[in-house]
C-alpha atoms as a PDB file:
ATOM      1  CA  UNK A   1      21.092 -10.282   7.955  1.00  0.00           C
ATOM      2  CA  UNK A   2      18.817  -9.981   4.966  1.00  0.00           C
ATOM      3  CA  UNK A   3      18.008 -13.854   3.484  1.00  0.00           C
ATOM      4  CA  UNK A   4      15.617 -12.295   0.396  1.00  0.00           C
ATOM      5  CA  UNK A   5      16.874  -9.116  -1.339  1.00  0.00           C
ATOM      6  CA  UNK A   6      15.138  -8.035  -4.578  1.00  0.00           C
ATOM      7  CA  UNK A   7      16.379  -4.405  -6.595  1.00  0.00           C
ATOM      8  CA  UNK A   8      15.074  -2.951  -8.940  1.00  0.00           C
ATOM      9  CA  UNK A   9      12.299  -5.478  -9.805  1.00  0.00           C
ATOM     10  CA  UNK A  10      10.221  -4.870 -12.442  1.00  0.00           C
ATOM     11  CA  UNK A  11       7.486  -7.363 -14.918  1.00  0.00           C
ATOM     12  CA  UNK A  12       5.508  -6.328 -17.352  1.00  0.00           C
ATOM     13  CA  UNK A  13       1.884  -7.808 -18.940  1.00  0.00           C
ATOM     14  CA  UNK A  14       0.946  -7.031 -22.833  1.00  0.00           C
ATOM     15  CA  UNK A  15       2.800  -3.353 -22.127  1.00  0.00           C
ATOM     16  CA  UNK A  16       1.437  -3.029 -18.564  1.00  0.00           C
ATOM     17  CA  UNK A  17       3.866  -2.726 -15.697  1.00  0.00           C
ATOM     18  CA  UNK A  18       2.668  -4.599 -13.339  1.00  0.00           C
ATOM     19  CA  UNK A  19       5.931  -4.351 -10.203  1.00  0.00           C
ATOM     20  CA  UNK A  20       8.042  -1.632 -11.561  1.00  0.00           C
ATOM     21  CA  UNK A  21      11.228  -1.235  -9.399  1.00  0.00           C
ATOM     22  CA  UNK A  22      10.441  -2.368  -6.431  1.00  0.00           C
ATOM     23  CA  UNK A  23      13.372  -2.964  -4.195  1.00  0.00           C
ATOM     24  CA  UNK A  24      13.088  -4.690  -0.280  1.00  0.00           C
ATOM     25  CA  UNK A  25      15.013  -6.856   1.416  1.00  0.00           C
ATOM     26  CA  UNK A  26      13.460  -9.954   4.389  1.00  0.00           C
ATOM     27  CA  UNK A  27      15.466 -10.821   7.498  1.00  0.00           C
ATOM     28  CA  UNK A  28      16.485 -13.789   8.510  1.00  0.00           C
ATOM     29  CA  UNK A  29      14.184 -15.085  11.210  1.00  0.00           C
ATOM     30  CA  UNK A  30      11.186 -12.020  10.519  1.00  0.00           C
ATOM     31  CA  UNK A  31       7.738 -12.575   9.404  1.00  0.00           C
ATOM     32  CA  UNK A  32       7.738 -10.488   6.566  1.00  0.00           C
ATOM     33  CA  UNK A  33       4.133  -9.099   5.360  1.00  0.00           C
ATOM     34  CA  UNK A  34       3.281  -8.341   1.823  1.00  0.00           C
ATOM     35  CA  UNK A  35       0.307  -6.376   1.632  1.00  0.00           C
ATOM     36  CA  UNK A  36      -1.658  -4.519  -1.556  1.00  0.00           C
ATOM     37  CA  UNK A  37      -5.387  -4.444  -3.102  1.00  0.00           C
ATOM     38  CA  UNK A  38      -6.153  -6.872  -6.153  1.00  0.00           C
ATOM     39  CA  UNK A  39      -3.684  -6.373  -8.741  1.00  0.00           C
ATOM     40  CA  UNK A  40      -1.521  -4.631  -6.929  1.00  0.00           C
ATOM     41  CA  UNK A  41       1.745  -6.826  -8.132  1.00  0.00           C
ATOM     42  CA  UNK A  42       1.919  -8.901  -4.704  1.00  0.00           C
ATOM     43  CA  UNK A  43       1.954 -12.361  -6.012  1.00  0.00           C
ATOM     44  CA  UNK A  44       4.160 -11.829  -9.171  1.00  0.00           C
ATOM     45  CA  UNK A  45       6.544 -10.502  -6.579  1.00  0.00           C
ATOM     46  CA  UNK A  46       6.515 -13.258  -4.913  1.00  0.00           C
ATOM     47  CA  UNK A  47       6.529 -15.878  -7.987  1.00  0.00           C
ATOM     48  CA  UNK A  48       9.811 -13.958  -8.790  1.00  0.00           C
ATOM     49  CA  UNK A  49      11.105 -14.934  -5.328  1.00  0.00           C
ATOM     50  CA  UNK A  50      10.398 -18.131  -5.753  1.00  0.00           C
ATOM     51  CA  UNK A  51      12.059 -18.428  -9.770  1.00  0.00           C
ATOM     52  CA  UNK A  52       8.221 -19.072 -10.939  1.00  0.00           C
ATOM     53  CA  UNK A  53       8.424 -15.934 -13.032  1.00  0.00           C
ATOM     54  CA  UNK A  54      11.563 -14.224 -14.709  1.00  0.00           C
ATOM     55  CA  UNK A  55      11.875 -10.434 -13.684  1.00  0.00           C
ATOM     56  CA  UNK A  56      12.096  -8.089 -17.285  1.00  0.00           C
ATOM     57  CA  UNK A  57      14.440  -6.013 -14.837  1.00  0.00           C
ATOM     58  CA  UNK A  58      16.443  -5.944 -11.356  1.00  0.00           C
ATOM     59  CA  UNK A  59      17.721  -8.729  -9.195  1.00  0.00           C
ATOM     60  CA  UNK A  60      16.575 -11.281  -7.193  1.00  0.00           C
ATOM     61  CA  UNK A  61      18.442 -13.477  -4.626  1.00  0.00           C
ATOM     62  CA  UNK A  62      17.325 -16.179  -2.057  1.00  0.00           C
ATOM     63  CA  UNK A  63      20.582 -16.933   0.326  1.00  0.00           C
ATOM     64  CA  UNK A  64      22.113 -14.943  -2.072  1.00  0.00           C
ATOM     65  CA  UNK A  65      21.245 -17.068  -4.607  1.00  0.00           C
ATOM     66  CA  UNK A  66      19.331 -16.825  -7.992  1.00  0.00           C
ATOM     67  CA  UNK A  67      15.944 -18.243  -7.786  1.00  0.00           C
ATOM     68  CA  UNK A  68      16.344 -18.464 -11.721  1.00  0.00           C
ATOM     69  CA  UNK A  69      20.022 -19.819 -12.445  1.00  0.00           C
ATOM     70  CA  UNK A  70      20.616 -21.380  -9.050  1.00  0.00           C
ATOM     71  CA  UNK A  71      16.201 -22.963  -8.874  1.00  0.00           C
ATOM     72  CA  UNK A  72      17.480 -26.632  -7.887  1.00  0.00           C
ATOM     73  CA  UNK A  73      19.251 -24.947  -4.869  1.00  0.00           C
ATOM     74  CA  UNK A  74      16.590 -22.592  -4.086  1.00  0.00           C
ATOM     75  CA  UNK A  75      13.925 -25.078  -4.083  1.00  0.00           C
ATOM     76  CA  UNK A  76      15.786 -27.357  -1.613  1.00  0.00           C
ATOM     77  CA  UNK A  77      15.915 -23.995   1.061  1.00  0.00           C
ATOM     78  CA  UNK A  78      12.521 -22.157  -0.165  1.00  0.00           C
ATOM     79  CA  UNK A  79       8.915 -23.630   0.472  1.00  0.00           C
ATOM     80  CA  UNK A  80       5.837 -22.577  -1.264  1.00  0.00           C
ATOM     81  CA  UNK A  81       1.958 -22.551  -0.239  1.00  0.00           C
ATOM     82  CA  UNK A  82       0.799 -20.877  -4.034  1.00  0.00           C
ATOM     83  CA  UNK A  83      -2.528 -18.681  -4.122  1.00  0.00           C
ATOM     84  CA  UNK A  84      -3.933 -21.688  -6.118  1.00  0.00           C
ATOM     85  CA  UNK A  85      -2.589 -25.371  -6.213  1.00  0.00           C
ATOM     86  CA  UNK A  86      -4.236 -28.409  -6.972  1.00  0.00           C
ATOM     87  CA  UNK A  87      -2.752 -32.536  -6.853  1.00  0.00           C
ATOM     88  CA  UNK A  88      -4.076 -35.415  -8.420  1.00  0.00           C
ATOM     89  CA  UNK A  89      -7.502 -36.063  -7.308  1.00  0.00           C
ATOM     90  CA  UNK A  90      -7.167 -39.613  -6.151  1.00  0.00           C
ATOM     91  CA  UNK A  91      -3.996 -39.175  -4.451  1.00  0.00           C
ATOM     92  CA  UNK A  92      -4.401 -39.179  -0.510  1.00  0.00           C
ATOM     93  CA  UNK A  93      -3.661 -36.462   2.242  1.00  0.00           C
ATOM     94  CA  UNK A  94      -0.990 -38.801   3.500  1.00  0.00           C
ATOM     95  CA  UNK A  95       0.313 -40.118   0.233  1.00  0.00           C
ATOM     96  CA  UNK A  96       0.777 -36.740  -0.787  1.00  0.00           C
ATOM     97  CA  UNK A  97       2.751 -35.652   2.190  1.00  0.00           C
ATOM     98  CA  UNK A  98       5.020 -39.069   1.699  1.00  0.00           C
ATOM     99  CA  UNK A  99       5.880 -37.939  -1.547  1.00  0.00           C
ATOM    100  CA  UNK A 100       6.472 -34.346  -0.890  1.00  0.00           C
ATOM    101  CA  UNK A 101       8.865 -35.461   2.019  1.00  0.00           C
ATOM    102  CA  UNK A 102      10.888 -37.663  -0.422  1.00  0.00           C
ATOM    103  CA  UNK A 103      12.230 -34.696  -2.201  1.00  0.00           C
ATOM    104  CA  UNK A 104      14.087 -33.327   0.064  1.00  0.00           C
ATOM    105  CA  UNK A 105      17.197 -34.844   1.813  1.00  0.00           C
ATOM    106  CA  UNK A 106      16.088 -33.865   5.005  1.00  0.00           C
ATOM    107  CA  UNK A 107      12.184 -33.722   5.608  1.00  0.00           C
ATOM    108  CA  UNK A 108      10.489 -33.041   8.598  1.00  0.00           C
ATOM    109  CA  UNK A 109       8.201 -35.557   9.752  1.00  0.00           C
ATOM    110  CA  UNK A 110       4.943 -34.900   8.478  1.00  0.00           C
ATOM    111  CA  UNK A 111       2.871 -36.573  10.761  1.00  0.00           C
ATOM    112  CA  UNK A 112       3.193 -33.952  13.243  1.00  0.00           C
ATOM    113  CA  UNK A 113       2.784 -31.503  11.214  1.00  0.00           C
ATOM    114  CA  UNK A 114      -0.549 -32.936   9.213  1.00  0.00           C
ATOM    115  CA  UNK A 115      -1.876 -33.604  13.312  1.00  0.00           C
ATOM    116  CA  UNK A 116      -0.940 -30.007  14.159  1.00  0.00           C
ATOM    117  CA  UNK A 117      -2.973 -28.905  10.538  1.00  0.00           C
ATOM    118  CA  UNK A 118      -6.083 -31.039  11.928  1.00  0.00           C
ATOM    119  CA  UNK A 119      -5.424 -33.028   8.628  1.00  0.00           C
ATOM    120  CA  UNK A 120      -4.160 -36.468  10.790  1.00  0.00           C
ATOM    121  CA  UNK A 121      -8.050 -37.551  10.439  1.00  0.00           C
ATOM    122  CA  UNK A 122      -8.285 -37.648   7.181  1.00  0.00           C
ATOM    123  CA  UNK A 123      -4.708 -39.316   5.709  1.00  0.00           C
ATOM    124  CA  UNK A 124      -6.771 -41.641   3.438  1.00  0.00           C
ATOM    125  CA  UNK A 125      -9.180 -39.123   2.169  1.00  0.00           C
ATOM    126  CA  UNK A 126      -8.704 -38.640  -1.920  1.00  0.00           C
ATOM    127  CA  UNK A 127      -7.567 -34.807  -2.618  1.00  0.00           C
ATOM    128  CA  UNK A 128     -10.606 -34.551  -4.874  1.00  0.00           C
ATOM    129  CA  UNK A 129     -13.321 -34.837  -1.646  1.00  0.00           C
ATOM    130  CA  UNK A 130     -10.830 -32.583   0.654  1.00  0.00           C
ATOM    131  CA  UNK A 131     -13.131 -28.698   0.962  1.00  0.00           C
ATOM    132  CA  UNK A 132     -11.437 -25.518  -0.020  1.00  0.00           C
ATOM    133  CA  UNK A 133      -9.976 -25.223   4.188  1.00  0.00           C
ATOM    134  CA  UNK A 134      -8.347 -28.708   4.158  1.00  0.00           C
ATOM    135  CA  UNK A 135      -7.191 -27.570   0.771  1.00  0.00           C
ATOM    136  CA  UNK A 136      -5.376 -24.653   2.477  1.00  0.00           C
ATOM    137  CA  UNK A 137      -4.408 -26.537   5.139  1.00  0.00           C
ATOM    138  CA  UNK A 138      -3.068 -29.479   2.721  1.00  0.00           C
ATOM    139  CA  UNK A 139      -0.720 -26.651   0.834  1.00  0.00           C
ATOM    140  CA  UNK A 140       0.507 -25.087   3.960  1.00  0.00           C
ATOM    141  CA  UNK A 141       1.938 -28.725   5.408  1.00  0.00           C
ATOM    142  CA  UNK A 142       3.663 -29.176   2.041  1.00  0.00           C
ATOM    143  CA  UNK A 143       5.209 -26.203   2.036  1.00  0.00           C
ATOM    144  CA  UNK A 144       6.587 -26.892   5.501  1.00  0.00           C
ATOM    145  CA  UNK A 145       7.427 -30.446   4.801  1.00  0.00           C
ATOM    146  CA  UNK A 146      11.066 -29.964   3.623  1.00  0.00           C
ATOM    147  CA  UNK A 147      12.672 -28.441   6.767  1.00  0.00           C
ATOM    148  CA  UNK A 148      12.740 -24.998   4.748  1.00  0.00           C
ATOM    149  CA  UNK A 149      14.803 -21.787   5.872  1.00  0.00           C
ATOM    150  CA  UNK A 150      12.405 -19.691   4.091  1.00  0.00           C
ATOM    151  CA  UNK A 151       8.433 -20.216   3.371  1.00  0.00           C
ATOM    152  CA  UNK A 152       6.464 -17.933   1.423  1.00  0.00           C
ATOM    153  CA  UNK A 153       3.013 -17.981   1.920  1.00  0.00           C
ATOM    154  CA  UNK A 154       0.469 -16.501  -0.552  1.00  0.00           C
ATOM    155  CA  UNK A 155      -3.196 -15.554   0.933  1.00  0.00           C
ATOM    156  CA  UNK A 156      -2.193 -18.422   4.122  1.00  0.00           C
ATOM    157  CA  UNK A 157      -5.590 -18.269   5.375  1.00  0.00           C
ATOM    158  CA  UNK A 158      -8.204 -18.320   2.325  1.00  0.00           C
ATOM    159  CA  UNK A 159     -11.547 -20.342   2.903  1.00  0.00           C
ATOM    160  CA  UNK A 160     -10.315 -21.573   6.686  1.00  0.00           C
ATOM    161  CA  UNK A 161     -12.802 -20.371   9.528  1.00  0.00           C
ATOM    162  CA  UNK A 162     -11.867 -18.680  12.414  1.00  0.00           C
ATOM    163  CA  UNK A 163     -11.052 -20.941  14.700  1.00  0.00           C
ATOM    164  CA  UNK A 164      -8.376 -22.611  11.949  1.00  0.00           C
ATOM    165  CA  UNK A 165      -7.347 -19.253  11.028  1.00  0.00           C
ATOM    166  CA  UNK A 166      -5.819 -18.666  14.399  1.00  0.00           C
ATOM    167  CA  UNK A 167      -4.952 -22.303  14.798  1.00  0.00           C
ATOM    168  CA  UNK A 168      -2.954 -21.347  11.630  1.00  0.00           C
ATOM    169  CA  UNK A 169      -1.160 -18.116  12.668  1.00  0.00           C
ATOM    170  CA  UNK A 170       0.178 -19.845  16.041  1.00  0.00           C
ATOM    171  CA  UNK A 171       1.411 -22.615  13.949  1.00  0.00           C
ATOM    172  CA  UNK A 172       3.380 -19.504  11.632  1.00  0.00           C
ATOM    173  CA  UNK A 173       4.861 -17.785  14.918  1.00  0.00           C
ATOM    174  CA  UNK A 174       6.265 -21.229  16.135  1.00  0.00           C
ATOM    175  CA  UNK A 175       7.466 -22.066  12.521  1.00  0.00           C
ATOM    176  CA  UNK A 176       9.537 -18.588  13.027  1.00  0.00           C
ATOM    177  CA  UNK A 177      10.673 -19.091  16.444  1.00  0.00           C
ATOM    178  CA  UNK A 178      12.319 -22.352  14.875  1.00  0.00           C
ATOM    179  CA  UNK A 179      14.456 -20.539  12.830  1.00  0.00           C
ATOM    180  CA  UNK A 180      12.155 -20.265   9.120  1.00  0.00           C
ATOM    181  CA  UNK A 181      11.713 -16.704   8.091  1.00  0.00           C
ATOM    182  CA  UNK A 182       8.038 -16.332   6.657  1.00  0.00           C
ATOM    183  CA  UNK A 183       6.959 -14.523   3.925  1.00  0.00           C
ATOM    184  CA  UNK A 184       3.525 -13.504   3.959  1.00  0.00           C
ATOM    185  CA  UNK A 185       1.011 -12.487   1.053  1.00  0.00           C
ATOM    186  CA  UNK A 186      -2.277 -11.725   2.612  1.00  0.00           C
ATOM    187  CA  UNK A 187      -5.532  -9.221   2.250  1.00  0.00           C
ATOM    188  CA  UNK A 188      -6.468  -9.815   5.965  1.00  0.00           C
ATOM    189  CA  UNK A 189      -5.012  -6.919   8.469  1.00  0.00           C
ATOM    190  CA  UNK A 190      -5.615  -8.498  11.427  1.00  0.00           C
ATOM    191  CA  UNK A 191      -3.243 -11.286  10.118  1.00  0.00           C
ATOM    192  CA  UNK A 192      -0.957  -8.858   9.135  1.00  0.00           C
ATOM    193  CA  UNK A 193      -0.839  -6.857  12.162  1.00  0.00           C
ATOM    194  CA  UNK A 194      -0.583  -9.942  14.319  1.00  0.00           C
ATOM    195  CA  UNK A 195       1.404 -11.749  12.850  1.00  0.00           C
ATOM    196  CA  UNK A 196       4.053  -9.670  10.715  1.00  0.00           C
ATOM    197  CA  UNK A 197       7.623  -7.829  11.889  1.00  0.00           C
ATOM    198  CA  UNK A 198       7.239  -5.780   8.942  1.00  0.00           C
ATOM    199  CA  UNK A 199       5.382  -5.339   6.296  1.00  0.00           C
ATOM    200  CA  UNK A 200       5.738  -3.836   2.538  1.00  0.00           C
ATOM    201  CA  UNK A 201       2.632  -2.317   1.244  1.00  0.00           C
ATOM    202  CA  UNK A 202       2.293  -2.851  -2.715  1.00  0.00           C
ATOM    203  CA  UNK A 203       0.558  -0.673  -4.910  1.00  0.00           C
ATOM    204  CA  UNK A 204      -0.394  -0.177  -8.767  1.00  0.00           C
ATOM    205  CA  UNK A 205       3.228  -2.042  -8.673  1.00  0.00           C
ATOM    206  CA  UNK A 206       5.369   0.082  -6.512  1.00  0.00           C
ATOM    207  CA  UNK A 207       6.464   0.322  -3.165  1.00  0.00           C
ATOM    208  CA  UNK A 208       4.227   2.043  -1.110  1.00  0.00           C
ATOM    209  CA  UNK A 209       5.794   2.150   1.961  1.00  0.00           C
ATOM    210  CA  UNK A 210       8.056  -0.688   4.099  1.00  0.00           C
ATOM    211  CA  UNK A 211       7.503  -0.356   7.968  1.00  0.00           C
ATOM    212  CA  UNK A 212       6.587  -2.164  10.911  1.00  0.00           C
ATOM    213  CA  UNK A 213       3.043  -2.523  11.143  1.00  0.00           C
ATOM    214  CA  UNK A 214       2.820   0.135  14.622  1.00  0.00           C
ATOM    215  CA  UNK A 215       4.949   2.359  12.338  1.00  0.00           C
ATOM    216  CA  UNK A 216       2.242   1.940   9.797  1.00  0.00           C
ATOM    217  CA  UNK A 217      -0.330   3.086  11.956  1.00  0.00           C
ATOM    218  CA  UNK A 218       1.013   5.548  13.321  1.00  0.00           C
ATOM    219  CA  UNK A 219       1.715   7.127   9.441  1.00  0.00           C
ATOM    220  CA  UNK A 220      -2.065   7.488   9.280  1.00  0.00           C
ATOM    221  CA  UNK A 221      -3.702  11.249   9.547  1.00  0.00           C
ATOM    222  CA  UNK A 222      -5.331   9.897  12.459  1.00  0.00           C
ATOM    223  CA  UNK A 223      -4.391   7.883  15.208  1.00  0.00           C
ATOM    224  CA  UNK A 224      -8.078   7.899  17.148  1.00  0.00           C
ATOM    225  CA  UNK A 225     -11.436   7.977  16.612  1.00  0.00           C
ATOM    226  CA  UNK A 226     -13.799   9.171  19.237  1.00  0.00           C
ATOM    227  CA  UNK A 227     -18.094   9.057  18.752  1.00  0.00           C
ATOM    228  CA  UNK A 228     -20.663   9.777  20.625  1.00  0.00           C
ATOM    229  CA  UNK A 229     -23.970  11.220  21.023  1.00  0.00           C
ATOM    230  CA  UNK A 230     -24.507  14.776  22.747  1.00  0.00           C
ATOM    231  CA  UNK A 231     -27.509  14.688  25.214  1.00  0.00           C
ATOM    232  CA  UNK A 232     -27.741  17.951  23.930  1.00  0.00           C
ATOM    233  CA  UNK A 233     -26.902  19.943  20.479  1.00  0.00           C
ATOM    234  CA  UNK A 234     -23.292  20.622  20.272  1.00  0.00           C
ATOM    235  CA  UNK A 235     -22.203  24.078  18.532  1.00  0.00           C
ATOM    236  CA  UNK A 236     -20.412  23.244  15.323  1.00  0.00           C
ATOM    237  CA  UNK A 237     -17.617  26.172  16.175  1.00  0.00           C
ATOM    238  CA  UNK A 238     -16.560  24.336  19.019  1.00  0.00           C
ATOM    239  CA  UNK A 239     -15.840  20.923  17.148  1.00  0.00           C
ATOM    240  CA  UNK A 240     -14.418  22.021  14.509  1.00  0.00           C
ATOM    241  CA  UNK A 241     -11.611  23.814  16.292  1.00  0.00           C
ATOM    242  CA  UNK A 242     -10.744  21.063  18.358  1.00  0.00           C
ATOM    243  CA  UNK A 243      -6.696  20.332  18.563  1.00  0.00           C
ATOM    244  CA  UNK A 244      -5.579  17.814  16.726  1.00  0.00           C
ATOM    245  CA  UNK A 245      -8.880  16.926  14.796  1.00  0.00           C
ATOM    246  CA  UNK A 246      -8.162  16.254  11.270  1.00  0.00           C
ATOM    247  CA  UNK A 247     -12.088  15.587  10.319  1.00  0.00           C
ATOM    248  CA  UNK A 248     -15.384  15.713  12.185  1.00  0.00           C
ATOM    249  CA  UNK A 249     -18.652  14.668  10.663  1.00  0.00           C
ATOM    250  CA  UNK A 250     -22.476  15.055  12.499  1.00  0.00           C
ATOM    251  CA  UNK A 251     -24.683  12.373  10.950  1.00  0.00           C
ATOM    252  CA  UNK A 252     -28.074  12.059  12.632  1.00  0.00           C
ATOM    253  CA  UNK A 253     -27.034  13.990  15.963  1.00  0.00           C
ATOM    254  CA  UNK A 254     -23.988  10.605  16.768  1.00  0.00           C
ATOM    255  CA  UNK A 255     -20.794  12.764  16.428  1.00  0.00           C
ATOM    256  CA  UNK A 256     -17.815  11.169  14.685  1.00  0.00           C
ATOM    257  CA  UNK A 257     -13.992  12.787  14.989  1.00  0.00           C
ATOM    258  CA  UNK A 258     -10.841  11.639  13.881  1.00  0.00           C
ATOM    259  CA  UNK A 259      -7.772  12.950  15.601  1.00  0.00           C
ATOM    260  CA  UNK A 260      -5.062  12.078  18.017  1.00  0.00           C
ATOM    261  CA  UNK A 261      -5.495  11.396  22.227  1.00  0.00           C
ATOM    262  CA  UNK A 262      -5.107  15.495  22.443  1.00  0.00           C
ATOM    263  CA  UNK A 263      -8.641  15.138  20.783  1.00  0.00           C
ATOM    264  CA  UNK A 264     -10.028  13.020  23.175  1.00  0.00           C
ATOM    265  CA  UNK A 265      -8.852  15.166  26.084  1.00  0.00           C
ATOM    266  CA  UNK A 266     -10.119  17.858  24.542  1.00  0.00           C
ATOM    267  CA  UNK A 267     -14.166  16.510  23.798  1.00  0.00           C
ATOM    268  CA  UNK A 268     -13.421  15.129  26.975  1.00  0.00           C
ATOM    269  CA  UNK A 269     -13.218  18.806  28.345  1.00  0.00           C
ATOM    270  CA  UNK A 270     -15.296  20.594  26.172  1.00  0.00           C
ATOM    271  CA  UNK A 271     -18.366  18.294  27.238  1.00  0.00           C
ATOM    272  CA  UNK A 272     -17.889  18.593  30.991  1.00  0.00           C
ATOM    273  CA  UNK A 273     -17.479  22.675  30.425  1.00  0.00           C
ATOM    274  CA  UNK A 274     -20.571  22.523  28.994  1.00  0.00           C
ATOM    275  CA  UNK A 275     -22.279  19.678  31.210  1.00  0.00           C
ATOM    276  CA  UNK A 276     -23.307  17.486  27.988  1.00  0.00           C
ATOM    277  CA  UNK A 277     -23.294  13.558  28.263  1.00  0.00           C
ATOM    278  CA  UNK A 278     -21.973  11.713  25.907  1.00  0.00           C
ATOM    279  CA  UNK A 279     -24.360   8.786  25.490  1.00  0.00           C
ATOM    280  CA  UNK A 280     -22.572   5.936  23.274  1.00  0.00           C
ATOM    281  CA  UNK A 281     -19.139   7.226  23.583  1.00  0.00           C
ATOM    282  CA  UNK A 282     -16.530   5.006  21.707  1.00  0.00           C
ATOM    283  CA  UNK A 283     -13.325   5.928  21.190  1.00  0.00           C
ATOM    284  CA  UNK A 284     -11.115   3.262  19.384  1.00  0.00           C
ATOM    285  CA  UNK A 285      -7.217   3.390  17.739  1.00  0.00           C
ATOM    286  CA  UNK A 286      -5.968   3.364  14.349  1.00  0.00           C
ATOM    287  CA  UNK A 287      -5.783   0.104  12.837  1.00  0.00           C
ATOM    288  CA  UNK A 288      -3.558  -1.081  10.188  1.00  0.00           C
ATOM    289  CA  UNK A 289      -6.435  -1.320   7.712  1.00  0.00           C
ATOM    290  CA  UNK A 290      -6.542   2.301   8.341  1.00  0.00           C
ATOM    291  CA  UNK A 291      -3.166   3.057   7.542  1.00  0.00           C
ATOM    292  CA  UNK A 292      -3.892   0.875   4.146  1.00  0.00           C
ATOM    293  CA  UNK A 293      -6.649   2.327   3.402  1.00  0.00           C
ATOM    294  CA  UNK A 294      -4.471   5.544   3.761  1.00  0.00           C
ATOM    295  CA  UNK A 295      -1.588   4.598   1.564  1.00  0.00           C
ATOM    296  CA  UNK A 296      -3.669   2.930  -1.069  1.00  0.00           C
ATOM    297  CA  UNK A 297      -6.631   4.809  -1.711  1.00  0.00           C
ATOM    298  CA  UNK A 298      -6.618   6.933  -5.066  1.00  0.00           C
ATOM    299  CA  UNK A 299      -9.600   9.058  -6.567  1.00  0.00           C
ATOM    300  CA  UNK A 300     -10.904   8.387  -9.754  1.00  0.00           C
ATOM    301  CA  UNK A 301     -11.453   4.919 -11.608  1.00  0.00           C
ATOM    302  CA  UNK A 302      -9.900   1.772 -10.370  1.00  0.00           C
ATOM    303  CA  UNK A 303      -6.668   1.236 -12.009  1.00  0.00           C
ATOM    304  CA  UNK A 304      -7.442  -1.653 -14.958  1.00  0.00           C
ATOM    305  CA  UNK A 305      -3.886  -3.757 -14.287  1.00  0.00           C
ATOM    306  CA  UNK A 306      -5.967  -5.982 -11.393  1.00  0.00           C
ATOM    307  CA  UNK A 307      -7.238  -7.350 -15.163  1.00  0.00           C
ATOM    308  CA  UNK A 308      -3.438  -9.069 -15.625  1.00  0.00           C
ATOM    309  CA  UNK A 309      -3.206 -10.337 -11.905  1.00  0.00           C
ATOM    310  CA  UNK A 310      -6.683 -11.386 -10.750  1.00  0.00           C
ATOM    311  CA  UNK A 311      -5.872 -12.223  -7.800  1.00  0.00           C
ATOM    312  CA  UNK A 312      -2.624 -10.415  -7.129  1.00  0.00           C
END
């Protein structure tokens, strides 16, 4: 059953459409991905979500509610970690999590949840000495802090290092097996693909494409890559007619194809009929930064609209 449903949703900037129509709906309980390049409309989507921005056109609804008209009722069910946030710099990482708990009638307990954050060492540090990370890490525990069915969170895992960063994304997947459906704004596909159900890919403000992220992959021209370097000189005829191939590219002798596992079998074959060793070989699947790269990528200049969304 869908919890988020937006139609039609369109926002403009000095002329500029920056979302124009896009339509998607989030179930409840998913991890729901929102993916896109710089000024691609992601976070005005979201801010429209979460009643921060008012849509020129289309619909929104939270719980089938209005995050506009109905915002004192969507705030109480909706957290938000924002791309950018910032508190009073002398107020502590424990004070602030007291007072975000005491707006809501039923608050989790935040000491948990700052220990599970790594941020139960530094309650009594000011905001204005926390890094960029704790930060992150601050924003995410407020978000979470008012028992929410629904958190969106906007570029989660910005300026944490790796070992937070997955410290972070088990934290999300037992946030959703409790029950909170996530919404996720992020430019990292390994997140993505980890993490999300589905994901909606955003670009110069539409709707790319909306599919899980295996059914993203496997949209991609190519679903393998295979390289290697011949022992000996391989005859171009041979590689270029090889099923399934959809490029092939000999840089330096190292031979690079893109294709499917028929093309695999295939160099596979071709090199023991012709008793060549592959020295080097690597064959590796599609990402999802493939299939991105795939539904995103346009020729000519970069589209100017990133100017009204910087970091969109």
């Amino acid at each position: 059953m869908a919890i988020i449903e937006v139609n039609g949703v369109r926002k403009t900037y000095a002329g500029r459409p920056v979302v124009d129509g896009v339509s998607f709906s989030v179930d409840e309980g998913e991890i729901f991905g929102i993916l896109g390049p710089n000024g691609a409309g992601k976070t005005t989507i979201v801010e429209c979500v979460e009643g921060l921005r008012v849509p020129d056109a289309g619909t929104v609804r939270v719980a089938g509610l209005d995050p506009v008209a109905d915002h004192d009722r969507v705030t109480l069910l909706l957290g938000a970690q924002l791309q950018e946030s910032e508190l009073q710099p002398k107020i502590t990482v424990g004070e602030a999590l007291e007072l975000y708990s005491a707006f809501y009638p039923h608050p989790a307990d935040w000491r948990p949840l700052a220990e599970r954050l790594g941020l139960h060492t530094m309650l009594s540090t000011r905001f204005g000495r926390l890094s960029g990370g704790q930060k992150q890490r601050l924003s995410i525990a407020m978000a979470l802090v008012g028992n929410p069915r629904v958190v969106v969170l906007d570029e989660l895992t910005t300026g944490l290092d790796p070992r937070a960063r997955r410290d972070t994304w088990q934290l999300i997947e037992d946030v959703r097996d409790s029950g909170v459906t996530v919404v996720l704004v992020t430019h990292f596909m390994e997140e993505a693909q980890r993490l999300c159900d589905r994901i909606a890919v955003i670009d110069r403000g539409t709707l790319a494409a909306l599919d899980t992220p295996s059914g993203l992959i496997a949209r991609t021209g190519s679903s393998t890559a295979i390289s290697f370097t011949p022992s000996e000189p391989l005859p171009d005829a041979e590689l270029s007619g090889l099923p399934g191939a959809s490029s092939y590219e000999n840089r330096n002798g190292r031979i690079s194809i893109n294709g499917t596992d028929e093309t695999v079998n295939a160099v596979i074959s071709l090199l023991a009929r012709l008793r060549i060793t592959a020295q080097q070989l690597r064959v590796a699947e599609a990402t999802l930064d493939d299939a991105f790269l795939d539904l995103t990528e346009h020729p000519g200049p970069a589209d100017e609209r990133g100017l009204t969304e910087q970091a969109a």
